[in-house]
C-alpha atoms as a PDB file:
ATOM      1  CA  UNK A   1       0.000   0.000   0.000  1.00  0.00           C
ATOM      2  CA  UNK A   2       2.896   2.509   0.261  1.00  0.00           C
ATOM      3  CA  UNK A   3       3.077   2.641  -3.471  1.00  0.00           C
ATOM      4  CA  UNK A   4      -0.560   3.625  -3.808  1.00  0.00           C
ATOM      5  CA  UNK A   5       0.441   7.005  -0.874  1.00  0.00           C
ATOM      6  CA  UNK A   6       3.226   8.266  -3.276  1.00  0.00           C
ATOM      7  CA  UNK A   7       0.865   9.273  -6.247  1.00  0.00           C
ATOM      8  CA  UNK A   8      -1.974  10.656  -3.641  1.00  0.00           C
ATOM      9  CA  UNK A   9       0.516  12.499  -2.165  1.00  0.00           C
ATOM     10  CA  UNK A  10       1.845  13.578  -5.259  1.00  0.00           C
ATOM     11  CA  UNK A  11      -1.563  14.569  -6.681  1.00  0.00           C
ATOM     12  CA  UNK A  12      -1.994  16.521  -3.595  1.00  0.00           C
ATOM     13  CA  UNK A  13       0.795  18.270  -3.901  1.00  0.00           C
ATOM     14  CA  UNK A  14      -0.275  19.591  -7.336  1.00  0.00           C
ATOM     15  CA  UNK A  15      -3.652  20.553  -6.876  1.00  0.00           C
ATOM     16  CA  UNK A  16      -2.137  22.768  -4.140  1.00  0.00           C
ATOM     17  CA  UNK A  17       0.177  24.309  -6.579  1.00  0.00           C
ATOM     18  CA  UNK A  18      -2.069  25.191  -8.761  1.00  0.00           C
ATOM     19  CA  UNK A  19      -4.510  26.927  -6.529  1.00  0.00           C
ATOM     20  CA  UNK A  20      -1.398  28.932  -5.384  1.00  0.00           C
ATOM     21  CA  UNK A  21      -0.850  30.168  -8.975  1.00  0.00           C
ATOM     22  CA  UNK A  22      -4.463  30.376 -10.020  1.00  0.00           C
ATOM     23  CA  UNK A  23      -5.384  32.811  -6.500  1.00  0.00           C
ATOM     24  CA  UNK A  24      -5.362  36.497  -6.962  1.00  0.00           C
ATOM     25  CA  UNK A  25      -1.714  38.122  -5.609  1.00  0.00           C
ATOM     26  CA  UNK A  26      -0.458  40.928  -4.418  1.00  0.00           C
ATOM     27  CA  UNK A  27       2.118  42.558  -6.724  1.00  0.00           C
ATOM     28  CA  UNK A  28       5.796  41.702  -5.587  1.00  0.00           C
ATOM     29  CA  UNK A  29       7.334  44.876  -6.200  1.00  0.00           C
ATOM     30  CA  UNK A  30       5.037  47.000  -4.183  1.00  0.00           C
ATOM     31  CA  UNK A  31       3.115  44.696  -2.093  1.00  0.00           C
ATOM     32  CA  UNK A  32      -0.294  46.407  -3.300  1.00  0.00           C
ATOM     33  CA  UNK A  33      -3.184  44.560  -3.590  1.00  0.00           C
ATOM     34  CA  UNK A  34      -5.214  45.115  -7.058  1.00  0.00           C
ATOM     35  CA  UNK A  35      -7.893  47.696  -6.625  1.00  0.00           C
ATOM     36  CA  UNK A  36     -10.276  49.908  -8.668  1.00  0.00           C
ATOM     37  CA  UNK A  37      -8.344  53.055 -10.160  1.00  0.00           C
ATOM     38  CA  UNK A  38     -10.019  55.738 -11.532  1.00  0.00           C
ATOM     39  CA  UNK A  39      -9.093  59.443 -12.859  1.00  0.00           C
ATOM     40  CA  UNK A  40      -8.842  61.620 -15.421  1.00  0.00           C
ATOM     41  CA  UNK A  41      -4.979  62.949 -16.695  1.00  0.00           C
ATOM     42  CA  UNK A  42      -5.459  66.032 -18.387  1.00  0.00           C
ATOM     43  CA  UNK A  43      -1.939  66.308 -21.007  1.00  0.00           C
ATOM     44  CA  UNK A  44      -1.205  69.779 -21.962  1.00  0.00           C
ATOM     45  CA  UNK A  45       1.335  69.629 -24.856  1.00  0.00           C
ATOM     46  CA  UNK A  46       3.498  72.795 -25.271  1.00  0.00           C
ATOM     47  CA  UNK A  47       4.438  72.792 -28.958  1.00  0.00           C
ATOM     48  CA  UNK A  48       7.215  75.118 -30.130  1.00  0.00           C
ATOM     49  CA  UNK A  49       8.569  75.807 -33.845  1.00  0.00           C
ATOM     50  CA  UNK A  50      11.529  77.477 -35.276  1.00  0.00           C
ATOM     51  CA  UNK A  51       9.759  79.701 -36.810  1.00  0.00           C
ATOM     52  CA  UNK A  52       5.942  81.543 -37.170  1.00  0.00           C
ATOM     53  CA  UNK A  53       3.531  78.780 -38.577  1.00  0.00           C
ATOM     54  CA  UNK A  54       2.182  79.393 -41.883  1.00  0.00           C
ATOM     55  CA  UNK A  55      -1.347  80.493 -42.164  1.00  0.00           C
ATOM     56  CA  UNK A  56      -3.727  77.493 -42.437  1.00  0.00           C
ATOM     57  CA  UNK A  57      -1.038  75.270 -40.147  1.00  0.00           C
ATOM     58  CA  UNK A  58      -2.657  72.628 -38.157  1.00  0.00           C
ATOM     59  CA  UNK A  59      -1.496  70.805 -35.260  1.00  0.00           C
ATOM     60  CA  UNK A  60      -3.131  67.939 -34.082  1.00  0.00           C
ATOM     61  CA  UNK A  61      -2.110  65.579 -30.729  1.00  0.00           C
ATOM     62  CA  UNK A  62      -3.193  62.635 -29.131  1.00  0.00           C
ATOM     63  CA  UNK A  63      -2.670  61.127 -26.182  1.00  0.00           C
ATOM     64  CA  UNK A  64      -3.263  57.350 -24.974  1.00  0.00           C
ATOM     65  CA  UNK A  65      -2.837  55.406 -21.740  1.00  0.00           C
ATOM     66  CA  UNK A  66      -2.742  52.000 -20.483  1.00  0.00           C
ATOM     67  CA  UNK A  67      -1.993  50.659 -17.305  1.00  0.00           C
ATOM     68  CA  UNK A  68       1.269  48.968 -16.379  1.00  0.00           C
ATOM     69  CA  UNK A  69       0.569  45.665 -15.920  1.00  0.00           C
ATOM     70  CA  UNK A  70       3.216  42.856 -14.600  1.00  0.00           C
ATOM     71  CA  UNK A  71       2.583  39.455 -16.722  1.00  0.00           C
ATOM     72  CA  UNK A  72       0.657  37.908 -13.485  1.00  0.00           C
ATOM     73  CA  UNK A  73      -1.903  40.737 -13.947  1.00  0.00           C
ATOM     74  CA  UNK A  74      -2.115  40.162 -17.696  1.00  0.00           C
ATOM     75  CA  UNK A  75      -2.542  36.243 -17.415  1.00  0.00           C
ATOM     76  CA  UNK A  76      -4.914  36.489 -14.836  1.00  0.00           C
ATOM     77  CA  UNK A  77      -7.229  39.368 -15.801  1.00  0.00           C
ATOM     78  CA  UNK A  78      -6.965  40.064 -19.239  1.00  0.00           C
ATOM     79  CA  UNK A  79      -6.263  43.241 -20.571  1.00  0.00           C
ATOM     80  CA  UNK A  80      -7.683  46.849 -19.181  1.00  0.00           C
ATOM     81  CA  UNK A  81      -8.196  48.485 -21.769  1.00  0.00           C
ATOM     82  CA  UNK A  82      -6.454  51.694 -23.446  1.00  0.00           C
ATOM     83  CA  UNK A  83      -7.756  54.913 -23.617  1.00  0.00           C
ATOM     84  CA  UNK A  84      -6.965  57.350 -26.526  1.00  0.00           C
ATOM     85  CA  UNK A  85      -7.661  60.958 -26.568  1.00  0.00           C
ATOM     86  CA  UNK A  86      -7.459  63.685 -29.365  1.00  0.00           C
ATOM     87  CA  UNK A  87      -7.893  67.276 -29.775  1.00  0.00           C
ATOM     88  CA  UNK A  88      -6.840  70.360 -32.030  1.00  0.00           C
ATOM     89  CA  UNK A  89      -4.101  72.778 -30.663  1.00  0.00           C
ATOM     90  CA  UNK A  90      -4.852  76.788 -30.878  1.00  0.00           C
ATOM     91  CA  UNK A  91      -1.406  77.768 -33.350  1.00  0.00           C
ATOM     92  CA  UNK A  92      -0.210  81.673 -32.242  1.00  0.00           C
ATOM     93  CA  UNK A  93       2.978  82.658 -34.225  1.00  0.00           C
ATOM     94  CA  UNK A  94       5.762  79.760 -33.408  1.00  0.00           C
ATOM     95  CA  UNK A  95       4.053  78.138 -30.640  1.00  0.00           C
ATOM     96  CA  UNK A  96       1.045  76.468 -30.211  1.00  0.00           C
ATOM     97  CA  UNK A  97      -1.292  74.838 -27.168  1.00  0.00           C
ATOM     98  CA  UNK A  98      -3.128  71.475 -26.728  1.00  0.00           C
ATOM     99  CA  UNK A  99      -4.875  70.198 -24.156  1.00  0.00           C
ATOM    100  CA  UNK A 100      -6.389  66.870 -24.120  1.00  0.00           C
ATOM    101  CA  UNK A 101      -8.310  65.150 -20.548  1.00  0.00           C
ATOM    102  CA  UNK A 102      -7.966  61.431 -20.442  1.00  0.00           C
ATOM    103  CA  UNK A 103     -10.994  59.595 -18.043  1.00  0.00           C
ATOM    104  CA  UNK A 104     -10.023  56.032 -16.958  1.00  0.00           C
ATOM    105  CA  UNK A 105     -11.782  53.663 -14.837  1.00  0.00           C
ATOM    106  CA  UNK A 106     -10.188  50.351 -14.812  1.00  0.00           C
ATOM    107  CA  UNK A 107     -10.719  47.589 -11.902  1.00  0.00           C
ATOM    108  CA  UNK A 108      -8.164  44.843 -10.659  1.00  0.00           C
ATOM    109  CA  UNK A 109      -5.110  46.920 -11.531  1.00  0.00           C
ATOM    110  CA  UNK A 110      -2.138  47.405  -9.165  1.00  0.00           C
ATOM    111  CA  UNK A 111      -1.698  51.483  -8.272  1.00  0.00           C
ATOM    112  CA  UNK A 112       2.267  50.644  -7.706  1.00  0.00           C
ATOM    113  CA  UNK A 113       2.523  49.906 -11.651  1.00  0.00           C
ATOM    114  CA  UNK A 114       1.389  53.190 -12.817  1.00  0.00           C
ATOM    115  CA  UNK A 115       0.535  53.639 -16.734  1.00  0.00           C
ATOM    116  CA  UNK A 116       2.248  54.202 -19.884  1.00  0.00           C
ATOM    117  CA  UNK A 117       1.524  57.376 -21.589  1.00  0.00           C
ATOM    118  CA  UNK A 118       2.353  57.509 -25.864  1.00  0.00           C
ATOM    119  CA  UNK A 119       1.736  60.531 -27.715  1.00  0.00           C
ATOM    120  CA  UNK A 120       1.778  62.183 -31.020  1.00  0.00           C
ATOM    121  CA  UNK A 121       2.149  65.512 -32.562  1.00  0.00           C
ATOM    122  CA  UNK A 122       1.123  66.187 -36.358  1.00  0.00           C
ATOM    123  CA  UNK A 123       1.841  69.388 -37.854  1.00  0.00           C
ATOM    124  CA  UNK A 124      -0.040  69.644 -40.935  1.00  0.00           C
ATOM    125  CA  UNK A 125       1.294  72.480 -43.539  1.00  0.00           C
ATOM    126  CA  UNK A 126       0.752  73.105 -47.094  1.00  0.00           C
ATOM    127  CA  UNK A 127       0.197  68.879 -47.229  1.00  0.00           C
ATOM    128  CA  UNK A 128       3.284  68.300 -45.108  1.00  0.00           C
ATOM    129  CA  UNK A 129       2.665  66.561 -42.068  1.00  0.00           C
ATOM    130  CA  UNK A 130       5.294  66.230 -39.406  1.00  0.00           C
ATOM    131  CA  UNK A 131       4.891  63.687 -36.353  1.00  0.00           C
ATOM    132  CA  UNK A 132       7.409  63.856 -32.970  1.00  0.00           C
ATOM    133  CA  UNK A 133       5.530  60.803 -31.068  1.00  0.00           C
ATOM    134  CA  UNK A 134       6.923  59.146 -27.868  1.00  0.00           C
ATOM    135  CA  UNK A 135       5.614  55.883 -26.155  1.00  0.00           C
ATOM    136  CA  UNK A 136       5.982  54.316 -23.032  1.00  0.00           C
ATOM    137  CA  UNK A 137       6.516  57.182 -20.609  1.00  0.00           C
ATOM    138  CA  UNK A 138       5.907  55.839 -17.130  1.00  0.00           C
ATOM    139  CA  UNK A 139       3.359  58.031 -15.197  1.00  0.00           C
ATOM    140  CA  UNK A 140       1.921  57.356 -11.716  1.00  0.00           C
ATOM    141  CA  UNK A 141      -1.723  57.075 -10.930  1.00  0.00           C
ATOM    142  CA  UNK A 142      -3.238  60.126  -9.853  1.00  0.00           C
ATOM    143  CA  UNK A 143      -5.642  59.731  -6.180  1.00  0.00           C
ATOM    144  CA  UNK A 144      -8.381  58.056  -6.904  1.00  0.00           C
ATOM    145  CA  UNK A 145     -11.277  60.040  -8.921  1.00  0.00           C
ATOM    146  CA  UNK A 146      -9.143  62.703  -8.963  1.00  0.00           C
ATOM    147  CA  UNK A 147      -6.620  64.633 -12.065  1.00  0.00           C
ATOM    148  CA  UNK A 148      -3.156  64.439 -12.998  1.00  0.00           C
ATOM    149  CA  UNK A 149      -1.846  67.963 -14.715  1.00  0.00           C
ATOM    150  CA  UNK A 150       0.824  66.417 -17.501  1.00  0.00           C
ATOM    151  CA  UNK A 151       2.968  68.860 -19.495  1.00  0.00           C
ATOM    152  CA  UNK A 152       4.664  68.078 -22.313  1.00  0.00           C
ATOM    153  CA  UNK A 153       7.243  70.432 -24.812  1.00  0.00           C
ATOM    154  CA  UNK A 154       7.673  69.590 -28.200  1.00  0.00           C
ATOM    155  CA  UNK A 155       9.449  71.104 -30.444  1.00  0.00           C
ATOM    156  CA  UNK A 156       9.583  71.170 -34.156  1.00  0.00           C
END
């Protein structure tokens, strides 16, 4: 009969394991526990030229988050989903202003990871567009329900 313990034991052993991996943790590097986060980030993007714009210059930007989350997080709860935000920046001589607000609400995420913030930057003149874009800038969460003031300079 001590044959017939080794497998039961070993079985044992395994379901246990697995219930270890397949529980919700806590995040390792900050020892939160996932929680609702919500907010809104309003981006302000500073854009600077050379030179005055020409008349009929446009200058788009757009801003996107998504949450940091550690491949646990992924596995376990799927993705939260990004958010993308444009808007239309008011052009006056060689600089020009954007502002674009960003409302999340995501649930099960870790407030230690933070988000990712990408944006881009189109200046649109005469049928010339140029782009400065940037992704993956690590941002904290702002409190919960509340705002995060981001500014960003670009320069043509």
């Amino acid at each position: 009969m001590k044959s017939a313990r080794v497998p039961q034991t070993l079985l044992l052993a395994l379901l246990a394991s697995a219930a270890v991996w397949a529980a919700p943790a806590a995040e390792p590097r900050s020892g939160a526990a996932p929680a609702a986060v919500s907010g809104v980030y309003a981006v302000n993007f500073n854009v600077r030229m050379d030179s005055a714009a020409p008349g009929g210059t446009v200058i788009s930007c757009r801003a996107r988050i998504a949450p940091n989350l550690s491949p646990l997080e992924s596995n376990q709860r799927g993705m939260a989903q990004a958010v993308t935000v444009e808007g239309l920046a008011a052009v006056n001589g060689s600089s020009a202003n954007c502002l674009v607000e960003i409302p999340f609400s995501w649930t099960g995420i870790n407030r230690g990871n933070g988000v990712a913030l990408s944006y881009e930057v189109v200046a649109l003149s005469g049928g010339v567009a140029t782009v400065r874009r940037q992704q993956g800038i690590g941002v904290g969460y702002p409190a919960t329900g509340g705002a995060a003031q981001l500014r960003l300079d670009v320069a043509f």
